[in-house]
PDB file of N, CA and C in Angstrom:
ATOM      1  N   UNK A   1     -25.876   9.471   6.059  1.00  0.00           N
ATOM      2  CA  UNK A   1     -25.547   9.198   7.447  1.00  0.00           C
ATOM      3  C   UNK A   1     -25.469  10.525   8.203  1.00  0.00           C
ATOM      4  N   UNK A   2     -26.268  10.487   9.620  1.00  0.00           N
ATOM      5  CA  UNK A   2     -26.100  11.884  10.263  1.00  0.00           C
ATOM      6  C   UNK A   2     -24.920  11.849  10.655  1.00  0.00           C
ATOM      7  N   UNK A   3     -24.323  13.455  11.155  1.00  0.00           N
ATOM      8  CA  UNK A   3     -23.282  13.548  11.641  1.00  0.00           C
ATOM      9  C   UNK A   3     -23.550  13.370  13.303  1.00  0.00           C
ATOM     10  N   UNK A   4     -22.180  13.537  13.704  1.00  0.00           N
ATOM     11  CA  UNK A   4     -22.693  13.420  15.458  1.00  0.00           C
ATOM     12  C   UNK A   4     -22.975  14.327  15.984  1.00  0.00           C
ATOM     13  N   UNK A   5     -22.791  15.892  15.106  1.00  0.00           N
ATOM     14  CA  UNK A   5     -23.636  16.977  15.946  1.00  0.00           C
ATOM     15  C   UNK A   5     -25.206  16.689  16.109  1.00  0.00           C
ATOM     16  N   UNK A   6     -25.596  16.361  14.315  1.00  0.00           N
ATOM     17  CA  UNK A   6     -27.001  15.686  14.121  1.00  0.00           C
ATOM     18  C   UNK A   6     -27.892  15.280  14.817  1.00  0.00           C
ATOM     19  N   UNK A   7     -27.086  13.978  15.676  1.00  0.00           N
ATOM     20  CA  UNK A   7     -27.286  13.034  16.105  1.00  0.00           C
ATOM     21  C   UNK A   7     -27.380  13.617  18.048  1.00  0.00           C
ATOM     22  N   UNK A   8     -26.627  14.322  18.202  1.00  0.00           N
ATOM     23  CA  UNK A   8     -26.552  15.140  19.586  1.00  0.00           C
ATOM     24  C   UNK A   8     -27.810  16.147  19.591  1.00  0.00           C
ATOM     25  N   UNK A   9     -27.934  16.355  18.527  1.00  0.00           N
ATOM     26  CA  UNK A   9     -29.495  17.615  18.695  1.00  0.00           C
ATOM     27  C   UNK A   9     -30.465  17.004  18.607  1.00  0.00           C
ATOM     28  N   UNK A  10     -30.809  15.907  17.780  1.00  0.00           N
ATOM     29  CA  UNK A  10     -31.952  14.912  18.405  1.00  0.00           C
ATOM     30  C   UNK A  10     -32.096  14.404  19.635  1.00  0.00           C
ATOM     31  N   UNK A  11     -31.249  13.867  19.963  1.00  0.00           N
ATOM     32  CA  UNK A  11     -31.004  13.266  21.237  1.00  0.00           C
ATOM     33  C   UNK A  11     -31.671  14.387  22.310  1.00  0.00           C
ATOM     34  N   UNK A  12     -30.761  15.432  22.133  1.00  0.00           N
ATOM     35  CA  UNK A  12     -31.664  16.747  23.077  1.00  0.00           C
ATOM     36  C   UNK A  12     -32.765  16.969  23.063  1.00  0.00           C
ATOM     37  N   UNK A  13     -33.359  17.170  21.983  1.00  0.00           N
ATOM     38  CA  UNK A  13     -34.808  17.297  21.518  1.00  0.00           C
ATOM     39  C   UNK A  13     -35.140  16.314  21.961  1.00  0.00           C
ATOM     40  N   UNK A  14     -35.290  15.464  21.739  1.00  0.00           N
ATOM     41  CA  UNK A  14     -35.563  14.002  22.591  1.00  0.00           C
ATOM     42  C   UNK A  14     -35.821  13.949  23.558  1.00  0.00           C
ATOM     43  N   UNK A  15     -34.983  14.076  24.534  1.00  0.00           N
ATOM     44  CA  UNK A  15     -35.168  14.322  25.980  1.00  0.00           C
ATOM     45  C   UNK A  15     -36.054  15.502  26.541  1.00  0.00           C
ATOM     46  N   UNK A  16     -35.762  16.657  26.163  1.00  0.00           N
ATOM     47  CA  UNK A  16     -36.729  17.581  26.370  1.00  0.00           C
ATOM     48  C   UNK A  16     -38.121  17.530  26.280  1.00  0.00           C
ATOM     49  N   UNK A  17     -38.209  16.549  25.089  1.00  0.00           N
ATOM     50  CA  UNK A  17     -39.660  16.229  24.544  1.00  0.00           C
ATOM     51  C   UNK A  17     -40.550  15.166  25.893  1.00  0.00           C
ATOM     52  N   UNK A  18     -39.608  14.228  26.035  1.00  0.00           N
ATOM     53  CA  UNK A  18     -39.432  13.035  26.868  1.00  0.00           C
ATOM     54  C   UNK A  18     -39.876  13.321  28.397  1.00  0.00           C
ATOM     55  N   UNK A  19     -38.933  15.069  28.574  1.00  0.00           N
ATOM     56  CA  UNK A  19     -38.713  15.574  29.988  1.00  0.00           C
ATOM     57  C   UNK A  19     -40.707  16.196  30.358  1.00  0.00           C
ATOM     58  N   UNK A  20     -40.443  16.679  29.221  1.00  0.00           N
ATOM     59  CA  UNK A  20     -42.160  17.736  29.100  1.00  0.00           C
ATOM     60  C   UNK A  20     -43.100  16.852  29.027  1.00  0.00           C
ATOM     61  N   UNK A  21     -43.272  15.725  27.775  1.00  0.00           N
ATOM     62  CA  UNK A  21     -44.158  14.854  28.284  1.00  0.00           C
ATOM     63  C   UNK A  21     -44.323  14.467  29.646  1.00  0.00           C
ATOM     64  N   UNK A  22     -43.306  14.148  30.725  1.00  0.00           N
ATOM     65  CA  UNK A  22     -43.658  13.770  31.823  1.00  0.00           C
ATOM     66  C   UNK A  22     -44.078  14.204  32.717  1.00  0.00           C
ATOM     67  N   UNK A  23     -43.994  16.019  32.715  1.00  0.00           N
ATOM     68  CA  UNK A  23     -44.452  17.163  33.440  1.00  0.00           C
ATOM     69  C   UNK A  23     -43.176  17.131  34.565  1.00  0.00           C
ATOM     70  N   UNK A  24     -41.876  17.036  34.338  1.00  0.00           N
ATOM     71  CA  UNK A  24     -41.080  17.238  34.890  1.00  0.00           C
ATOM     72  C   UNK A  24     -39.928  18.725  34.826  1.00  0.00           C
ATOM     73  N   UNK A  25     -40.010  19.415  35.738  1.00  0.00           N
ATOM     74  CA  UNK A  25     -39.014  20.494  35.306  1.00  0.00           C
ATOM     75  C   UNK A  25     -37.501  20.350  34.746  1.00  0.00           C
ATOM     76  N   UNK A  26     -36.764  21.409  34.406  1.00  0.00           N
ATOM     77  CA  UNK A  26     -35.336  21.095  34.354  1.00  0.00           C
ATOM     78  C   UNK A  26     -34.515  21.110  35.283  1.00  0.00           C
ATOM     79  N   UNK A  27     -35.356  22.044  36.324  1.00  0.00           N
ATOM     80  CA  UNK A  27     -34.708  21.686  37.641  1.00  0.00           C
ATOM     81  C   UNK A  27     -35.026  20.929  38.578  1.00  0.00           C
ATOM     82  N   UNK A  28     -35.963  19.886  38.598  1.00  0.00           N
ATOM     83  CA  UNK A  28     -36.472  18.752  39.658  1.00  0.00           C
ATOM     84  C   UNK A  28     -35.457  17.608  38.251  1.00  0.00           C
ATOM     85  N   UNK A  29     -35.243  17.330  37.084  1.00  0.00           N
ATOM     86  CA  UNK A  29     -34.584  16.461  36.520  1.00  0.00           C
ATOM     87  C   UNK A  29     -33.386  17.034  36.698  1.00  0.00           C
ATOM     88  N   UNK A  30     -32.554  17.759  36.595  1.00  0.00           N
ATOM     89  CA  UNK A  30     -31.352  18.014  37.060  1.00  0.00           C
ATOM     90  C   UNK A  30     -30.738  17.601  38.576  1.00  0.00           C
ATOM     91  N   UNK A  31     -31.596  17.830  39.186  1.00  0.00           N
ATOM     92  CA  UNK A  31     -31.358  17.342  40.886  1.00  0.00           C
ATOM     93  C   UNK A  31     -31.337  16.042  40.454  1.00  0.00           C
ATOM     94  N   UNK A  32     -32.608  15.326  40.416  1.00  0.00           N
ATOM     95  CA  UNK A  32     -32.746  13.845  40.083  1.00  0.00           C
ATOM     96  C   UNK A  32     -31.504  13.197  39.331  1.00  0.00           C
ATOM     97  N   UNK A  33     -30.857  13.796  38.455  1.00  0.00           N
ATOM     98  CA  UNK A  33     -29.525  13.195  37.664  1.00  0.00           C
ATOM     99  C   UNK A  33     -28.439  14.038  38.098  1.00  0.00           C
ATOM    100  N   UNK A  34     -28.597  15.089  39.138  1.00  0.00           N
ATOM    101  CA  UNK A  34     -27.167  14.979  40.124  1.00  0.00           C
ATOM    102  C   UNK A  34     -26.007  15.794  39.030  1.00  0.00           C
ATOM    103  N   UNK A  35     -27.295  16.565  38.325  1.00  0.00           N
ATOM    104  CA  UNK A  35     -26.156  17.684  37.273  1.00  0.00           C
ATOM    105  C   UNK A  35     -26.858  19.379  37.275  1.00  0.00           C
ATOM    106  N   UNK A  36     -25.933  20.139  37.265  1.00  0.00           N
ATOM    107  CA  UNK A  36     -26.675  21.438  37.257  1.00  0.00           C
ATOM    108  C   UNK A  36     -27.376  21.385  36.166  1.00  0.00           C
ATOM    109  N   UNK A  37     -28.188  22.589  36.239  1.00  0.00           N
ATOM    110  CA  UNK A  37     -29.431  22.856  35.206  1.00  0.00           C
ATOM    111  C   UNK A  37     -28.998  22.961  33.794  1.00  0.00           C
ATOM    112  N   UNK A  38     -28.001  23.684  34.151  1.00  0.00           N
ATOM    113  CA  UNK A  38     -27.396  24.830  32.786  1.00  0.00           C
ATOM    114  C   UNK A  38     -26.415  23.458  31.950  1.00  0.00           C
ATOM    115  N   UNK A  39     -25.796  22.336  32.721  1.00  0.00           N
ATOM    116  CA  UNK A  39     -25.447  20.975  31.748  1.00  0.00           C
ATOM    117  C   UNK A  39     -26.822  20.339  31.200  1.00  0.00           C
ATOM    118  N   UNK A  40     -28.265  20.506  31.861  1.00  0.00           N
ATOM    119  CA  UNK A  40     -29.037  19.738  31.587  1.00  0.00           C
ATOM    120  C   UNK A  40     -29.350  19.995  29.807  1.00  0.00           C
ATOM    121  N   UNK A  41     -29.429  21.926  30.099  1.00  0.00           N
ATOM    122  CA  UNK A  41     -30.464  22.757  29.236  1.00  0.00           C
ATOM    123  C   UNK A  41     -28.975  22.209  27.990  1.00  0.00           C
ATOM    124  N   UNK A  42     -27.700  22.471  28.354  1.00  0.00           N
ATOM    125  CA  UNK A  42     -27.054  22.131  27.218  1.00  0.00           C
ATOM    126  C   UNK A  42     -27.328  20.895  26.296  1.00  0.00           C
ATOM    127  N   UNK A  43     -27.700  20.047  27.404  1.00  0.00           N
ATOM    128  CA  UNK A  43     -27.888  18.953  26.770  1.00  0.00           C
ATOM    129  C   UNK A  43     -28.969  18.512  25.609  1.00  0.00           C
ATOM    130  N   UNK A  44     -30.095  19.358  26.107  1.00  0.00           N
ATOM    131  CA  UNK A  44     -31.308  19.543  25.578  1.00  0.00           C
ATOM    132  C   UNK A  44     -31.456  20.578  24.467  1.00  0.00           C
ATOM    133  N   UNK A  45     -30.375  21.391  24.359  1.00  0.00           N
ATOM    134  CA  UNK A  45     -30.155  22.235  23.054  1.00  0.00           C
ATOM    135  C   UNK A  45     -29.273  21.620  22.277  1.00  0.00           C
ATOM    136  N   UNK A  46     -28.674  20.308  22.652  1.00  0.00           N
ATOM    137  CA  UNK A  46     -28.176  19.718  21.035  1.00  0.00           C
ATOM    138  C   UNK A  46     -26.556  19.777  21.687  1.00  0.00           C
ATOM    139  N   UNK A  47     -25.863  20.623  22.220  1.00  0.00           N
ATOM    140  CA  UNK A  47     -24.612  20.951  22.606  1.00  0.00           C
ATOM    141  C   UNK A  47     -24.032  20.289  23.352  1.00  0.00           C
ATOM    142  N   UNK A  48     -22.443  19.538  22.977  1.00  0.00           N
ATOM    143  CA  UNK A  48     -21.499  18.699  23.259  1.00  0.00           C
ATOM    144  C   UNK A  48     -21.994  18.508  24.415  1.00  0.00           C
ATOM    145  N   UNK A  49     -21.643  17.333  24.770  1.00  0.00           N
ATOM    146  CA  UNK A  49     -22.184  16.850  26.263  1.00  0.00           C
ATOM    147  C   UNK A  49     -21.145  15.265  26.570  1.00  0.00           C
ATOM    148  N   UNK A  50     -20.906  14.706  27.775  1.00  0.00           N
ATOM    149  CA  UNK A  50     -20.175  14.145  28.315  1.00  0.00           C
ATOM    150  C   UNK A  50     -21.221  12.613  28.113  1.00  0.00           C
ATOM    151  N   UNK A  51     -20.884  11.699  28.092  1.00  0.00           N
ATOM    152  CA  UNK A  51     -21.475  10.425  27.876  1.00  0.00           C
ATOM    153  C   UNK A  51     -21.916  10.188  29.273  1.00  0.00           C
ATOM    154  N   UNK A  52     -21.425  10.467  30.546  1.00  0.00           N
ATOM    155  CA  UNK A  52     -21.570  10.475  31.627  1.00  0.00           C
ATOM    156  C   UNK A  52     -23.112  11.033  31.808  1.00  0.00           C
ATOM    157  N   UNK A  53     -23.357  12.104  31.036  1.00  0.00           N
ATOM    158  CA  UNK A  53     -24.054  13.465  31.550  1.00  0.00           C
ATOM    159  C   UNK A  53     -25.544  12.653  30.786  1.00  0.00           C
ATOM    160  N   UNK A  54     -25.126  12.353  29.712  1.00  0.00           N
ATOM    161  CA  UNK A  54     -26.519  11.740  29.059  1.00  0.00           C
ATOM    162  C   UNK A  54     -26.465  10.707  29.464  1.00  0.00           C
ATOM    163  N   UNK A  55     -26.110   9.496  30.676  1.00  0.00           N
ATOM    164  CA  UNK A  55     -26.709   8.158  31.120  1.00  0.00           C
ATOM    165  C   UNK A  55     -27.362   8.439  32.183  1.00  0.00           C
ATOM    166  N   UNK A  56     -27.223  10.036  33.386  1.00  0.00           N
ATOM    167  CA  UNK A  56     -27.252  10.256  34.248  1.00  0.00           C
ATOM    168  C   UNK A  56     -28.506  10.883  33.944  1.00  0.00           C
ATOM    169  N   UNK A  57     -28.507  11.349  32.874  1.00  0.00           N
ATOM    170  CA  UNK A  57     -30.452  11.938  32.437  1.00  0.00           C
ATOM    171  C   UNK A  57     -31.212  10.772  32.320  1.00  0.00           C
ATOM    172  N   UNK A  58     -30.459  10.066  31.454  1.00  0.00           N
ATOM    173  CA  UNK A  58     -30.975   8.861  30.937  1.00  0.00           C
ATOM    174  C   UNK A  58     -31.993   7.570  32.270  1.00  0.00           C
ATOM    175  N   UNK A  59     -31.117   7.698  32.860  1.00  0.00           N
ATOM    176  CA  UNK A  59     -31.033   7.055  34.107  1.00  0.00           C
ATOM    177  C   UNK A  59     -32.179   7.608  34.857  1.00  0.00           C
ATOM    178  N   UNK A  60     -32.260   9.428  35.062  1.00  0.00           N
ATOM    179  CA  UNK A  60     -33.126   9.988  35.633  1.00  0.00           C
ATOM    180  C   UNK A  60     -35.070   9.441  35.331  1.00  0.00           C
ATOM    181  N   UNK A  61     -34.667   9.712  33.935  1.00  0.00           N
ATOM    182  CA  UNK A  61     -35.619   9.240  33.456  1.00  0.00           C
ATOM    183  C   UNK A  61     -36.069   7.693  33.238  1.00  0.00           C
ATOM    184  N   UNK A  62     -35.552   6.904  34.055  1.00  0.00           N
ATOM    185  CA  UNK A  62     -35.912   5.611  33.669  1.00  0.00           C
ATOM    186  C   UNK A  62     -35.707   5.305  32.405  1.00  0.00           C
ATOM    187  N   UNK A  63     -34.548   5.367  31.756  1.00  0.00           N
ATOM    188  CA  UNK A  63     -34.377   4.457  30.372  1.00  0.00           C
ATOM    189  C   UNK A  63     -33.516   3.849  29.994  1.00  0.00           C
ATOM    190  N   UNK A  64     -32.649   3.243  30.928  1.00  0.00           N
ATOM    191  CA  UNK A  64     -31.433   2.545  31.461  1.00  0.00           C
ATOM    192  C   UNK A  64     -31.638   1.037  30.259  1.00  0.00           C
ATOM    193  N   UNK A  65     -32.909   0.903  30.400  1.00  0.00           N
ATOM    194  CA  UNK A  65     -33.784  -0.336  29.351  1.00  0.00           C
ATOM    195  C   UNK A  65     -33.586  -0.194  27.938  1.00  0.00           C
ATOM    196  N   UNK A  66     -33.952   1.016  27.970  1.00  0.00           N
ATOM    197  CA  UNK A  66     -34.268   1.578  26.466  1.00  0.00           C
ATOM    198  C   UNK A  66     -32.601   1.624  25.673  1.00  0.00           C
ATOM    199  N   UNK A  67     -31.552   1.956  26.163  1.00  0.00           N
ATOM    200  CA  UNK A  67     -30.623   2.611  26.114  1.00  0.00           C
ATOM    201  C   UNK A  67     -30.044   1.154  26.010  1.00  0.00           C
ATOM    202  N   UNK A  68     -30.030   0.232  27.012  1.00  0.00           N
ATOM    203  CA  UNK A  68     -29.218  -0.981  26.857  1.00  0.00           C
ATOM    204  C   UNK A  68     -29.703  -1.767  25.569  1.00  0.00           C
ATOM    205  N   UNK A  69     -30.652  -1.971  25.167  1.00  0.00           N
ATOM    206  CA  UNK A  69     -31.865  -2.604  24.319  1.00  0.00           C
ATOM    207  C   UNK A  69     -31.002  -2.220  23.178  1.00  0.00           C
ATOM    208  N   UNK A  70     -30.470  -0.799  22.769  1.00  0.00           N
ATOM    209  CA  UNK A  70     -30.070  -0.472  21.254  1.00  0.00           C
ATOM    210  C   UNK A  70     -28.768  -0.980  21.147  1.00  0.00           C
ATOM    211  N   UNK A  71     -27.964  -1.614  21.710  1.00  0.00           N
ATOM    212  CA  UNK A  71     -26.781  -1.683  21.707  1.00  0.00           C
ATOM    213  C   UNK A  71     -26.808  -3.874  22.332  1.00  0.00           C
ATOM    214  N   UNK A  72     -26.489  -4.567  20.476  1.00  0.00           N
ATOM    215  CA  UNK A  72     -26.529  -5.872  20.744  1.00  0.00           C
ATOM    216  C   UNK A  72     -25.876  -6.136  22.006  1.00  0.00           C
ATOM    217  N   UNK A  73     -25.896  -7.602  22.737  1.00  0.00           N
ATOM    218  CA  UNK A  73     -25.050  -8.327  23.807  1.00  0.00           C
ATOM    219  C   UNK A  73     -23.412  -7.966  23.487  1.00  0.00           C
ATOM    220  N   UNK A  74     -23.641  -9.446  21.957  1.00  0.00           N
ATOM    221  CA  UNK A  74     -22.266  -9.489  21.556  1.00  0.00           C
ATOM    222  C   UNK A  74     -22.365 -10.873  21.909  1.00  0.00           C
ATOM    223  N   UNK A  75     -22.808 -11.553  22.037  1.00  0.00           N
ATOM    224  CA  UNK A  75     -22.797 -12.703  22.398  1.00  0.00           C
ATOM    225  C   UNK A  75     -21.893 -13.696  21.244  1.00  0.00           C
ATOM    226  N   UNK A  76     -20.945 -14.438  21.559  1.00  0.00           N
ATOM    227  CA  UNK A  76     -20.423 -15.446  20.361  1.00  0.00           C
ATOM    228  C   UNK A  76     -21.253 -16.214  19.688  1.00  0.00           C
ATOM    229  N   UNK A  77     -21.279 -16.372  18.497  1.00  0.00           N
ATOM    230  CA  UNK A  77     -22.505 -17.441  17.942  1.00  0.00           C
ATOM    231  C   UNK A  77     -22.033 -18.784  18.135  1.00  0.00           C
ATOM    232  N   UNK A  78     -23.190 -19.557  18.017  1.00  0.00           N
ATOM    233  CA  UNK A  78     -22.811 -20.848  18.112  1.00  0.00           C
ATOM    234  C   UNK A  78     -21.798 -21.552  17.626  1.00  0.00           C
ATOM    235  N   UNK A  79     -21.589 -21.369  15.875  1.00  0.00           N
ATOM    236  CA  UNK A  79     -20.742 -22.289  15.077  1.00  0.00           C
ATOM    237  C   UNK A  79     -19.696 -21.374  15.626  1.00  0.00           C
ATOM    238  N   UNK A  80     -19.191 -20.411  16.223  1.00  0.00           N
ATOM    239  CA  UNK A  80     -17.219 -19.597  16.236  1.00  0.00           C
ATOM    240  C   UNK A  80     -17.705 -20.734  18.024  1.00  0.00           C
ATOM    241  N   UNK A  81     -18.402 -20.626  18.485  1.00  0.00           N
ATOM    242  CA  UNK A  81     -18.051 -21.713  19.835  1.00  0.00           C
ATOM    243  C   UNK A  81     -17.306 -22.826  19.785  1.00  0.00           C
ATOM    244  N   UNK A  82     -17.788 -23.662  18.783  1.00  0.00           N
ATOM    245  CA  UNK A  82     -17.527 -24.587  18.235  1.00  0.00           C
ATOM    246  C   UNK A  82     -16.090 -24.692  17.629  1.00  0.00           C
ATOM    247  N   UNK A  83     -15.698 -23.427  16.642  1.00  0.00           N
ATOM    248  CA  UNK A  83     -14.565 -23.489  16.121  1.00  0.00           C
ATOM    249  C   UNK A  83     -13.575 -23.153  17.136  1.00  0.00           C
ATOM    250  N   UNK A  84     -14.264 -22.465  18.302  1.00  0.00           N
ATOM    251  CA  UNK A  84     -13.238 -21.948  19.522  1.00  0.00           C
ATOM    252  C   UNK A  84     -13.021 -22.829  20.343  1.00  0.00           C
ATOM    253  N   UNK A  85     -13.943 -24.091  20.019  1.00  0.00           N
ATOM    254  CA  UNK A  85     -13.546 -25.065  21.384  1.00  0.00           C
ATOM    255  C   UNK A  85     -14.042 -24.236  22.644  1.00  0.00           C
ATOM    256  N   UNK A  86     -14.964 -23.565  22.659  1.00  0.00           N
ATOM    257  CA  UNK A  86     -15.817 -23.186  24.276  1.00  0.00           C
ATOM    258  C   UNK A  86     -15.165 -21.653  24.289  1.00  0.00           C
ATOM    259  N   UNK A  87     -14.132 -21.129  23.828  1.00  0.00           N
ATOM    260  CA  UNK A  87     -13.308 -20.215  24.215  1.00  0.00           C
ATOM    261  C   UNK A  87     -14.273 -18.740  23.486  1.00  0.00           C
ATOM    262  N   UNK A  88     -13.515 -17.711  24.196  1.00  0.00           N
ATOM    263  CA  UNK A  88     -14.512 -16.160  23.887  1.00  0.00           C
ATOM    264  C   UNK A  88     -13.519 -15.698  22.997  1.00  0.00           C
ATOM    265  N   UNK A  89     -14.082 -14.870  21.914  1.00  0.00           N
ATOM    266  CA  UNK A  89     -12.600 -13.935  21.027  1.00  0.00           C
ATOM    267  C   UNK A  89     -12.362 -12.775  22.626  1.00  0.00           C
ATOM    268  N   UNK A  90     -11.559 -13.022  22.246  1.00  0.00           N
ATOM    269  CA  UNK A  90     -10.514 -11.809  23.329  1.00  0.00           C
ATOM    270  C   UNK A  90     -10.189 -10.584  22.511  1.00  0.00           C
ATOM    271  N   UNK A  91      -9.694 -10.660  21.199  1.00  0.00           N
ATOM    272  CA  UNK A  91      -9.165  -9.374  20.124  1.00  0.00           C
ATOM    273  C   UNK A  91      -9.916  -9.765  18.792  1.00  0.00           C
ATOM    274  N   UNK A  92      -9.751  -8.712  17.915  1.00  0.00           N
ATOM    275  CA  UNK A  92     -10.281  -9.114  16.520  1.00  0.00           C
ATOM    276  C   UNK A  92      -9.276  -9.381  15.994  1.00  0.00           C
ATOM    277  N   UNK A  93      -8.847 -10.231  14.518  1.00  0.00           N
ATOM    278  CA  UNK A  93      -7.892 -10.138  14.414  1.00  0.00           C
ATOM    279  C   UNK A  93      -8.415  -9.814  12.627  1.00  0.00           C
ATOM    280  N   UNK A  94      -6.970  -9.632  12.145  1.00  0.00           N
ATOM    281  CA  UNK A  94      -7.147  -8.233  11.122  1.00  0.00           C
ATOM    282  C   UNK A  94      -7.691  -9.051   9.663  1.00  0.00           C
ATOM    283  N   UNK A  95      -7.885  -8.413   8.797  1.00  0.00           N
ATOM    284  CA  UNK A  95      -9.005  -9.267   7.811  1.00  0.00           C
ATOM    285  C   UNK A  95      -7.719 -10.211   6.875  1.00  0.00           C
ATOM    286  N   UNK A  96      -8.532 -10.849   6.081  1.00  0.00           N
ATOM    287  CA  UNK A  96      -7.434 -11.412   5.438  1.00  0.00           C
ATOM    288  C   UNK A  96      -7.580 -11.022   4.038  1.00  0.00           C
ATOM    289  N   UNK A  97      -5.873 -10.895   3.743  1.00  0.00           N
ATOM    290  CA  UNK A  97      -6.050 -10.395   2.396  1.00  0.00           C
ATOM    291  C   UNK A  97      -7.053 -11.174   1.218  1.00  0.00           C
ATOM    292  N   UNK A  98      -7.260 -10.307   0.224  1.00  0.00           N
ATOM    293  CA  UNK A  98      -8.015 -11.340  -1.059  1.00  0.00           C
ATOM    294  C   UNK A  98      -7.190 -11.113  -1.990  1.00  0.00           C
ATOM    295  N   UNK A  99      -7.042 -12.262  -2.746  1.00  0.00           N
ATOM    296  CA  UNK A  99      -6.386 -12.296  -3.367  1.00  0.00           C
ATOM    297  C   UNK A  99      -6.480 -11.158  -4.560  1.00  0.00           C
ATOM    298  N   UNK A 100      -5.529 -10.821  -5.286  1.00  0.00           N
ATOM    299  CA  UNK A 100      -5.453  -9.966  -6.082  1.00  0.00           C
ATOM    300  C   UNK A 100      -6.308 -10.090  -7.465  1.00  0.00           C
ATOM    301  N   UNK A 101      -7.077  -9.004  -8.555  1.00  0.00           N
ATOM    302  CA  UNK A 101      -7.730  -9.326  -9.136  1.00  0.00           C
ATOM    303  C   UNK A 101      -6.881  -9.182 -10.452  1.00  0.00           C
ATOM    304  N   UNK A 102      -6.821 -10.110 -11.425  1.00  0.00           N
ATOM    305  CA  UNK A 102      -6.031  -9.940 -12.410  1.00  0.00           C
ATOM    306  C   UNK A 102      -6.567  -8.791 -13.478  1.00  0.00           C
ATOM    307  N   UNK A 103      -5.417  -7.842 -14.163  1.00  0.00           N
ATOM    308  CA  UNK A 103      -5.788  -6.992 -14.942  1.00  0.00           C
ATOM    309  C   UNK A 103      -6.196  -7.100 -16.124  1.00  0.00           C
ATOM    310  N   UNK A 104      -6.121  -8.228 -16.554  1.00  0.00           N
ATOM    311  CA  UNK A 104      -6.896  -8.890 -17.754  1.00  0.00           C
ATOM    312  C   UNK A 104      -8.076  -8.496 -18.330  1.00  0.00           C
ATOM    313  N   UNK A 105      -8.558  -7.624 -18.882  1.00  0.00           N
ATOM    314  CA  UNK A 105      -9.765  -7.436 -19.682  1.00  0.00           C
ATOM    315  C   UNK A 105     -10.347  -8.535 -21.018  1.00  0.00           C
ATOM    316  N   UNK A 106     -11.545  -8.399 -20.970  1.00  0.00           N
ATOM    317  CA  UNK A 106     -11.688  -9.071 -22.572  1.00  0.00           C
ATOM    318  C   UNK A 106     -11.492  -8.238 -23.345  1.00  0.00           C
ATOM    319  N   UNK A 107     -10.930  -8.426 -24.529  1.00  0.00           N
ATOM    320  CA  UNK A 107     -10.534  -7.346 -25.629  1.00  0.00           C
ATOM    321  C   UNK A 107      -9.112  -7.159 -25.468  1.00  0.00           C
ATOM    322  N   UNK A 108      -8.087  -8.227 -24.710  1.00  0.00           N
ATOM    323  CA  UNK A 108      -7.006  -8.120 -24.745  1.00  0.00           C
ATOM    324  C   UNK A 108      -6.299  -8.607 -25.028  1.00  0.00           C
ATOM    325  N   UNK A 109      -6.758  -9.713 -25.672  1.00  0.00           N
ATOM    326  CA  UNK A 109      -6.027 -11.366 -26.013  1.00  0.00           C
ATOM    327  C   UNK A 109      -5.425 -10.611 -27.705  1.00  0.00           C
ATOM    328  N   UNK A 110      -4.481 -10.652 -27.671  1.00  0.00           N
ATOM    329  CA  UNK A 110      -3.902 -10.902 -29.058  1.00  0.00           C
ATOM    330  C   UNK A 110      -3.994 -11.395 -29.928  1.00  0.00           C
ATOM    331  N   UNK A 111      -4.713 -11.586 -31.438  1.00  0.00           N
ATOM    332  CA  UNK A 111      -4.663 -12.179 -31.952  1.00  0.00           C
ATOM    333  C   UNK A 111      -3.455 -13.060 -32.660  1.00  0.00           C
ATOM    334  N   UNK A 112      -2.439 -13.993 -32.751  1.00  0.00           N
ATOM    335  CA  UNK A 112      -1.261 -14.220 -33.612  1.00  0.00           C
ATOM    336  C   UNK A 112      -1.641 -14.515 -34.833  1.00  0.00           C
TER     337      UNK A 112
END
């Protein structure tokens, strides 16, 4: 599993890649997403960045689609409708225990 720095330097690379394919500068996309340059270039070198800062690129670039698309509805399934009587979960609620597994091995029975 990547880490989230990992995962933040792709993302940059990404965009940069994304930005250049389109023949767009860093400073005509920075205006366009309403952030200085020097948050853009951070962004695009991999470095901590504000969730704000990457929807507002995101956005720049038309991928408002792309971005909603990776992340399910959430929608209730049919049969919890049913068990809900029409109603939405509001909270999760916490798992339920399992029952305990007995310590019993084979090879433990006693012979008398």
């Amino acid at each position: 599993m990547a880490t989230s720095q990992q995962i933040e330097h792709e993302i940059g690379q990404r965009l940069a890649r994304l930005r250049l394919a389109r023949n767009v500068t860093q400073t005509d996309l920075a205006e366009k997403a309403g952030i200085g340059v020097r948050t853009l270039r951070r962004l695009e070198a991999g470095d901590p960045s504000t969730l704000d800062t990457f929807l507002r690129v995101a956005a720049a670039l038309d991928l408002e689609h792309a971005i909603l698309s990776v992340l399910p509805e959430g929608d209730i399934r049919p049969i919890e409708r049913v068990s809900q009587k029409g109603k939405e979960r509001r909270r999760a609620s916490p798992a339920s225990e399992q029952p305990k597994k007995s310590s019993w091995t084979w090879g433990d029975d006693v012979d008398d």
